[in-house]
N, C-alpha and C. Protein backbone atom coordinates (compact mmCIF):
# COMPACT_ATOMS: atom_id res chain seq x y z
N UNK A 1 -198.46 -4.48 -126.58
CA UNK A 1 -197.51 -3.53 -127.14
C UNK A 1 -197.28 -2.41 -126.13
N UNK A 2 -195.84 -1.98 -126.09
CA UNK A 2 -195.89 -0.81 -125.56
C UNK A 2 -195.90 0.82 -125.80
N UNK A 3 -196.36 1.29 -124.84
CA UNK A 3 -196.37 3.00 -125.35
C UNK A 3 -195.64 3.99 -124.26
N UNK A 4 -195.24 5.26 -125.66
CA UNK A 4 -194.83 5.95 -124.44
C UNK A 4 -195.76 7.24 -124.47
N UNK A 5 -196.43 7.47 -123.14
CA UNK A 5 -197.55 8.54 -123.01
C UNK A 5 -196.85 10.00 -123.42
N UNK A 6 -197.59 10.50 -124.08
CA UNK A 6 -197.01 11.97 -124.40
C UNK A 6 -197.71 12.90 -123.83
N UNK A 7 -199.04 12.37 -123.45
CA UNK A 7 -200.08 13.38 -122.24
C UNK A 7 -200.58 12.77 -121.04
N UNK A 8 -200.58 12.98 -120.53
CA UNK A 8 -200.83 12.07 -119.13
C UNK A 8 -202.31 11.99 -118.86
N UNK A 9 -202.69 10.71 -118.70
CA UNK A 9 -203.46 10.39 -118.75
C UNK A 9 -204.58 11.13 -116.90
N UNK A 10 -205.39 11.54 -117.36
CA UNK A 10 -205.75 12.40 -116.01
C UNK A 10 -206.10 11.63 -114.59
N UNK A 11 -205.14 12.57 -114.18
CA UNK A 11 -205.29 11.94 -112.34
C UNK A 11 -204.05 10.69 -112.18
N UNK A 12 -203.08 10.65 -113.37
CA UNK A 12 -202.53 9.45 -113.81
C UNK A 12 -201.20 9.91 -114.32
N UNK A 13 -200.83 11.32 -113.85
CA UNK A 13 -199.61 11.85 -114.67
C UNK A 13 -197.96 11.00 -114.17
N UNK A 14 -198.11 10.60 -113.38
CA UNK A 14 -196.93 9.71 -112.98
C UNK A 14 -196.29 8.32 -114.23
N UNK A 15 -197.91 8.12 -115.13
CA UNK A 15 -197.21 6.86 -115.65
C UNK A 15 -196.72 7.33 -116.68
N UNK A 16 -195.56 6.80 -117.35
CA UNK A 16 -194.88 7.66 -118.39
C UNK A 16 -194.98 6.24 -119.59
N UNK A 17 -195.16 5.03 -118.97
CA UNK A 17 -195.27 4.25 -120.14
C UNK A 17 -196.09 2.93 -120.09
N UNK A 18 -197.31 2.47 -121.08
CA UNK A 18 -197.93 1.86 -121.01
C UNK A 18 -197.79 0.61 -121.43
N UNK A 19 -198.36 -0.40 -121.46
CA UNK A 19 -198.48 -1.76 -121.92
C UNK A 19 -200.22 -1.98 -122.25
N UNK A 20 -200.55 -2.25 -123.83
CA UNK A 20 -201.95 -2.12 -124.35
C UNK A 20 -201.89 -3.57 -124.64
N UNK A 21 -202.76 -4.46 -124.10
CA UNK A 21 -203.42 -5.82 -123.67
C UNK A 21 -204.93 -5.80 -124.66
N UNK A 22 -205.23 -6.56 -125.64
CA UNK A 22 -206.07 -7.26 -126.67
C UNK A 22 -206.61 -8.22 -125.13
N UNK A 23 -208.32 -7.70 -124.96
CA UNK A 23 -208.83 -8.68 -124.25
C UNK A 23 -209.97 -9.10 -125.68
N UNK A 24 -210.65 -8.76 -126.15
CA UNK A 24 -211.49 -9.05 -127.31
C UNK A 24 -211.56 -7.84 -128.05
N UNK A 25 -212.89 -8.07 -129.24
CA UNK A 25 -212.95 -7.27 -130.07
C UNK A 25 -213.26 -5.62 -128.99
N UNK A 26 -214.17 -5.68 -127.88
CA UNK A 26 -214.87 -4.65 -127.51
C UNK A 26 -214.10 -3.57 -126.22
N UNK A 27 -212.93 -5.35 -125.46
CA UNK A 27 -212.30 -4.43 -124.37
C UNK A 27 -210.92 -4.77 -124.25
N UNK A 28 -210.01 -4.08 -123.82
CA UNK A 28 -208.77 -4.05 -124.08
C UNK A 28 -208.17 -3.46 -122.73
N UNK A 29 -207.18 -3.99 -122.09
CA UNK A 29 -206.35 -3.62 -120.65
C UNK A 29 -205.00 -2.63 -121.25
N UNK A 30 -205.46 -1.45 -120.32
CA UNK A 30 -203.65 -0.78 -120.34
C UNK A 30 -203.35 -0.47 -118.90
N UNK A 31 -202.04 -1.60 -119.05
CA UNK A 31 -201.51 -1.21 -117.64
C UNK A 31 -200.36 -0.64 -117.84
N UNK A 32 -200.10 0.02 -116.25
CA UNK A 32 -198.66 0.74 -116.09
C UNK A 32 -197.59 0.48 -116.28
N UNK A 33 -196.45 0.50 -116.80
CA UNK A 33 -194.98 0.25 -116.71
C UNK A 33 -194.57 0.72 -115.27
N UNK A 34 -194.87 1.55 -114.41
CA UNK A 34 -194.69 2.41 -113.07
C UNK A 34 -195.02 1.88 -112.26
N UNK A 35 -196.21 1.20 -112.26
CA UNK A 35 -197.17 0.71 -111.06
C UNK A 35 -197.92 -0.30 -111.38
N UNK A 36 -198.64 -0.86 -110.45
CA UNK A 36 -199.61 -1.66 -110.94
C UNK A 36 -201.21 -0.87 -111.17
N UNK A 37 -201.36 -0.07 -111.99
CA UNK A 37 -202.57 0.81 -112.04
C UNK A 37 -202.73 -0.03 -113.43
N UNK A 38 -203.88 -0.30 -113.44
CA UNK A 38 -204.71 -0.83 -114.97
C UNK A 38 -205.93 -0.43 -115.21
N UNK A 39 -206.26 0.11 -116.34
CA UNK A 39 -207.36 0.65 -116.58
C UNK A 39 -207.88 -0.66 -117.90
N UNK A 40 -209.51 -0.33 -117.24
CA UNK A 40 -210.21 -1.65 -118.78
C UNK A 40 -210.49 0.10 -119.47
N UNK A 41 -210.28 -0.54 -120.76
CA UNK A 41 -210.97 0.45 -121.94
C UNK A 41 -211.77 -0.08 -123.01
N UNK A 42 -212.55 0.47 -123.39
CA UNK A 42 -213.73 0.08 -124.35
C UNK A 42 -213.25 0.71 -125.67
N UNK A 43 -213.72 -0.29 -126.76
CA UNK A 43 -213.99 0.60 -127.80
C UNK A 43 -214.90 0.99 -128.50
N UNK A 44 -215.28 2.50 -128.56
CA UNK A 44 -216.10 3.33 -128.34
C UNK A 44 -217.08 3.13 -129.66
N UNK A 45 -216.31 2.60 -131.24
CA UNK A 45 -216.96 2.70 -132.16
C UNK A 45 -218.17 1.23 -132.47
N UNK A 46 -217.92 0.34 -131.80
CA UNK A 46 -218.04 -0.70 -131.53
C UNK A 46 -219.71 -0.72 -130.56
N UNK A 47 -219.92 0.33 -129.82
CA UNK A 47 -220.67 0.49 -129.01
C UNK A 47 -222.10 1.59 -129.42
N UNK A 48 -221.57 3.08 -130.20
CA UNK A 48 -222.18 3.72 -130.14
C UNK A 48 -221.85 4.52 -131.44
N UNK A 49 -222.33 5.73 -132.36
CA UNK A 49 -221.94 6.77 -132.96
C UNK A 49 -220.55 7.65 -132.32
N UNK A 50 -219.70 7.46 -132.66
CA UNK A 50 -218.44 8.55 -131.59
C UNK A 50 -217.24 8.74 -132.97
N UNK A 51 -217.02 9.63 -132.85
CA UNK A 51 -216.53 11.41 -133.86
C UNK A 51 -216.59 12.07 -133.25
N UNK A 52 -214.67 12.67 -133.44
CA UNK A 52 -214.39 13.92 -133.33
C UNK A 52 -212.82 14.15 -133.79
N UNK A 53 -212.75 15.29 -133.43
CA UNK A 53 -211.51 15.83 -134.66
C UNK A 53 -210.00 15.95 -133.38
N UNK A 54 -209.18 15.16 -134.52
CA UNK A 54 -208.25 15.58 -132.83
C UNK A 54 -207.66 16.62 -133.21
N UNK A 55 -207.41 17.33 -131.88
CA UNK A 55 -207.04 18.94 -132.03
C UNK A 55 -205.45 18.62 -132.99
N UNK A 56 -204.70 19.94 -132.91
CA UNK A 56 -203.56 20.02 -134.23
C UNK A 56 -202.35 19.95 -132.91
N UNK A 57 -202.59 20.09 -131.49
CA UNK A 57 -201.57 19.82 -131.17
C UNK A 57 -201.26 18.56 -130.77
N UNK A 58 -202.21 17.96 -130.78
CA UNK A 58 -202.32 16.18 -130.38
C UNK A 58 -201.75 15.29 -131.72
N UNK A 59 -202.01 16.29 -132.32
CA UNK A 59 -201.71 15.36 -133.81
C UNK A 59 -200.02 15.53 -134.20
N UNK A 60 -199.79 16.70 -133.80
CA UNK A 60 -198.77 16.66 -133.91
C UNK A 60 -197.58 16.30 -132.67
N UNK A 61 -197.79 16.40 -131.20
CA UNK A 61 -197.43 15.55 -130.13
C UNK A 61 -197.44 13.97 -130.34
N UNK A 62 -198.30 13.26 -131.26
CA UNK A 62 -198.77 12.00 -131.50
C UNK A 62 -197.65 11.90 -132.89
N UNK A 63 -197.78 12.62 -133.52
CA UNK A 63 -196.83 12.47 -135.13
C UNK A 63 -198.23 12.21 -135.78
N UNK A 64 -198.99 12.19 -136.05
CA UNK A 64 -200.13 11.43 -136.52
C UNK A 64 -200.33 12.59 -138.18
N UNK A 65 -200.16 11.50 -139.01
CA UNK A 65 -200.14 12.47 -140.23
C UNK A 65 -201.47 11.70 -141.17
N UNK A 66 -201.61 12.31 -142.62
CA UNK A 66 -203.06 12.16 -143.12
C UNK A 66 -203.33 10.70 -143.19
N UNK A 67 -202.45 9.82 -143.22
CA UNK A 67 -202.89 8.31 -143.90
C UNK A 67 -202.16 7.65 -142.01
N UNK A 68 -202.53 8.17 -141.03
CA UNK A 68 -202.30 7.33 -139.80
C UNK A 68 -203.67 6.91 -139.23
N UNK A 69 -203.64 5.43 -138.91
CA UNK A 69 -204.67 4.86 -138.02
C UNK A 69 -204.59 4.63 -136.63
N UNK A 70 -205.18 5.46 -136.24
CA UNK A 70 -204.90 5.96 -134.67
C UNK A 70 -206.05 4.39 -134.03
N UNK A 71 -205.59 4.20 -133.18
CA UNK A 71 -206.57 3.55 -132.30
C UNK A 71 -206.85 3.93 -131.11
N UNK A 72 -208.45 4.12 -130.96
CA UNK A 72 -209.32 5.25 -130.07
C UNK A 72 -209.97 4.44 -128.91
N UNK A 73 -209.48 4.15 -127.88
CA UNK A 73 -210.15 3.76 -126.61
C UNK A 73 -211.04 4.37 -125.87
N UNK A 74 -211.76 4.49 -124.85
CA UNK A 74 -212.11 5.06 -123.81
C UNK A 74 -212.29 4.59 -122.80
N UNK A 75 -211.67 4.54 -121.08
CA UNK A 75 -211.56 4.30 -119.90
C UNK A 75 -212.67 4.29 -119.25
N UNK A 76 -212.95 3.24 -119.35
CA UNK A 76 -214.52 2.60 -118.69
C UNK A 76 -213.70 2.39 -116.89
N UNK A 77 -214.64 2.30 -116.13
CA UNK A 77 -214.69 1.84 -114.57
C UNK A 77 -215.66 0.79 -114.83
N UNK A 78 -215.20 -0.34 -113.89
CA UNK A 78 -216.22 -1.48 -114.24
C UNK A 78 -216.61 -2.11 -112.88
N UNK A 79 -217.94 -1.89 -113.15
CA UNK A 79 -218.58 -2.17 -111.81
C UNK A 79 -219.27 -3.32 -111.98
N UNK A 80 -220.06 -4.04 -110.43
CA UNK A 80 -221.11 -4.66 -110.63
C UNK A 80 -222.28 -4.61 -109.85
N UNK A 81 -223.31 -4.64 -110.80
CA UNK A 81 -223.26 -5.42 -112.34
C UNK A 81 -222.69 -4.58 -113.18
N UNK A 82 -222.58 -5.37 -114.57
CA UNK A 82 -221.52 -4.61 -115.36
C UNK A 82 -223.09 -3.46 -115.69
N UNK A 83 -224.11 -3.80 -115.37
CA UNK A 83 -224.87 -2.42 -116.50
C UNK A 83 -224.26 -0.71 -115.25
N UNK A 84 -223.85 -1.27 -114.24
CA UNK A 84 -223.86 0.01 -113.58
C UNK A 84 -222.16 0.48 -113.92
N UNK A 85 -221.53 0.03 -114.87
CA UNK A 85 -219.87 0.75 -115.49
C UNK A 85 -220.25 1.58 -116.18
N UNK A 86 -219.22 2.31 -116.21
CA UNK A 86 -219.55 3.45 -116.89
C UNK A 86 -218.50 4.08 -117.81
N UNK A 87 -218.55 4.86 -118.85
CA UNK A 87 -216.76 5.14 -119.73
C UNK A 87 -217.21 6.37 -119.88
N UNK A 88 -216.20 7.08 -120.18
CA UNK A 88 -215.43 8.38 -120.18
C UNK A 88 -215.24 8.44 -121.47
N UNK A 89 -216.68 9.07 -122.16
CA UNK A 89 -216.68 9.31 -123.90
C UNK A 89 -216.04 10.92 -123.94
N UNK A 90 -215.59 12.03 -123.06
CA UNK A 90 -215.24 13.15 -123.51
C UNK A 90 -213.83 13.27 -123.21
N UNK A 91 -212.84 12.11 -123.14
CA UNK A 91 -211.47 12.35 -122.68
C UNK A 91 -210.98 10.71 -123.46
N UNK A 92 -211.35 10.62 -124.68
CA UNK A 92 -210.41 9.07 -125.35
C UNK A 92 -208.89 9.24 -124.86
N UNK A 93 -208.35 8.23 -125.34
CA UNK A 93 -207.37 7.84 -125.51
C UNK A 93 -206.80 7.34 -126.52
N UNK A 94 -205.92 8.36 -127.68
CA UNK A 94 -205.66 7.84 -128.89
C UNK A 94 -203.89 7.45 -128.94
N UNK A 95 -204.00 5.87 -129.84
CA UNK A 95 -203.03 5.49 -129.72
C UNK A 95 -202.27 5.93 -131.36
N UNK A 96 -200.95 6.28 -131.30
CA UNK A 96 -200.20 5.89 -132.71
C UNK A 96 -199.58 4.71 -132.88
N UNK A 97 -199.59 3.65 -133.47
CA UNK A 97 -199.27 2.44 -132.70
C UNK A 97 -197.81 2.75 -133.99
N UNK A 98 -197.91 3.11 -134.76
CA UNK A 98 -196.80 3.53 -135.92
C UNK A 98 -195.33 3.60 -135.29
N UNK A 99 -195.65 5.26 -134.09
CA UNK A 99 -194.91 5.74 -133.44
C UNK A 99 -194.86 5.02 -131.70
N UNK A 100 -196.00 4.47 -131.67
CA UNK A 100 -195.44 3.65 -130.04
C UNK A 100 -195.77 4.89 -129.16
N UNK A 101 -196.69 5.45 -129.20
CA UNK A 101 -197.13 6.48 -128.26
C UNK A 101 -198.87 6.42 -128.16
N UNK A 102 -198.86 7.48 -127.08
CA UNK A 102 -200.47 7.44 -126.89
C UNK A 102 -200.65 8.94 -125.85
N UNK A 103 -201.66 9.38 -126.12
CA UNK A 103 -202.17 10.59 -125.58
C UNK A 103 -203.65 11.23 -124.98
N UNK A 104 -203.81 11.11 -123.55
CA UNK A 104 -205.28 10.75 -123.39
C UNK A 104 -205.83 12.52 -124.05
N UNK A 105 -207.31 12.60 -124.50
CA UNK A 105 -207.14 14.29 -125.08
C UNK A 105 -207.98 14.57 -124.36
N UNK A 106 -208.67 15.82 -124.12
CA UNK A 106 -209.90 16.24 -123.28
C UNK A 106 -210.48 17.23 -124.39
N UNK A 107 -211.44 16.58 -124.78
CA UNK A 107 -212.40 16.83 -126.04
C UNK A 107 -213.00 18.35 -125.09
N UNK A 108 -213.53 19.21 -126.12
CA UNK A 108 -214.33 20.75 -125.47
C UNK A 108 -215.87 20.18 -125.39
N UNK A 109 -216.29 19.95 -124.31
CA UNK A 109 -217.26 19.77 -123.81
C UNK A 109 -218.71 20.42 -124.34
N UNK A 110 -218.27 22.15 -125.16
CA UNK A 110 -218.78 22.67 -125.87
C UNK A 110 -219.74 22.24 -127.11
N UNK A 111 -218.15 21.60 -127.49
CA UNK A 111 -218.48 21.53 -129.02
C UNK A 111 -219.10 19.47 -128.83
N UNK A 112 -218.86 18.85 -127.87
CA UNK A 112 -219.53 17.37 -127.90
C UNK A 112 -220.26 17.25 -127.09
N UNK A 113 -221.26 17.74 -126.93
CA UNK A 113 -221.96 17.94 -125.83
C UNK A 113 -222.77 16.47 -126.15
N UNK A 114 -222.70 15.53 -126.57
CA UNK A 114 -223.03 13.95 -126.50
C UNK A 114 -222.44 13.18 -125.73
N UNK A 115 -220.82 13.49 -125.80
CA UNK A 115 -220.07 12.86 -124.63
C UNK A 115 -220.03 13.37 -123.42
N UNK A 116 -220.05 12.26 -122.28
CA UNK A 116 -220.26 12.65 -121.44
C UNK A 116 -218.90 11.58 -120.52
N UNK A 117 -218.63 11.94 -119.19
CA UNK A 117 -217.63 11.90 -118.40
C UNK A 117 -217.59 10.94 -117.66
N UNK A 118 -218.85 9.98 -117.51
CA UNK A 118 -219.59 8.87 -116.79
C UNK A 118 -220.81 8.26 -117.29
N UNK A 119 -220.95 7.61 -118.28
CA UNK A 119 -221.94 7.21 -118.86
C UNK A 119 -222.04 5.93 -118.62
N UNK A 120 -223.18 5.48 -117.82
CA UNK A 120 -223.54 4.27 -118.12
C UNK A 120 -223.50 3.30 -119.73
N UNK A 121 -222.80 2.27 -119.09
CA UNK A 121 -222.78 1.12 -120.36
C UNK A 121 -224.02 0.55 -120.54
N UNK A 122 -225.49 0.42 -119.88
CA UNK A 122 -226.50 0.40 -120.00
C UNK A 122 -227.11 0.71 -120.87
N UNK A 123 -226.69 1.95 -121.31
CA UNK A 123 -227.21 2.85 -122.31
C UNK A 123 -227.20 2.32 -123.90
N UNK A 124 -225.87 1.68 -123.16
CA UNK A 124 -225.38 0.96 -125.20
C UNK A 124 -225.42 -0.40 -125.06
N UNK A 125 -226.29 -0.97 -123.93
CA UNK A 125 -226.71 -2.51 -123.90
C UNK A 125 -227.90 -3.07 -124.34
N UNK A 126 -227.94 -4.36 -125.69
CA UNK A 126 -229.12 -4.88 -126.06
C UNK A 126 -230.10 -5.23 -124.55
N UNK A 127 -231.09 -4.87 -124.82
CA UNK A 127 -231.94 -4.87 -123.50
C UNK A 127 -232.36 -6.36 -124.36
């Protein structure tokens, strides 16, 4: 499906529109309409405890009203081995798939001090 970014995704402000790729239940491809830049993304609930509130201007940049199901990624780097990848739990990526948009957010570091900016996938792997 496609999207059109309403926040630019960081370090990434050039792409203005995405294409979101179903690889399984856990990882999912969004590539560029602009370029060939593709990011793998994880999903976050799937993996670990992850909550948080999206701010009121995201919600409303997004359209996202009380009965919308946003779908919440996060931009893993994938290395090898895969235990040394790592995702980016304090900057998701929430989709409105309603409205055909998406907006990466940058959570206050303050207030989630669980997420972190490079986290090993290790962490959330059955040993």
């Amino acid at each position: 499906m496609r999207f059109s970014v309403k926040a630019p995704i960081l370090g990434f402000e050039h792409i203005k529109t995405v294409e979101l790729e179903k690889v399984d239940d856990f990882f999912s491809k969004l590539k560029s309409c602009e370029d060939k830049t593709v990011f793998m993304l994880i999903n976050p609930f799937l993996i670990r405890d992850y909550d948080f509130i999206v701010p009121e201007f995201y919600k409303n940049l997004l359209e996202l009203k009380e009965d919308s199901k946003p779908l919440v990624y996060n931009i893993m780097i994938v290395s090898t081995p895969i235990e040394t990848s790592v995702i980016n739990f304090i900057a998701p990526l929430v989709f409105n798939v309603e409205k055909a948009c998406v907006a990466q957010i940058l959570l206050d570091g303050n207030r989630y001090k669980e997420y972190g900016i490079t986290e090993e996938i290790s962490k959330y792997m059955e040993k």
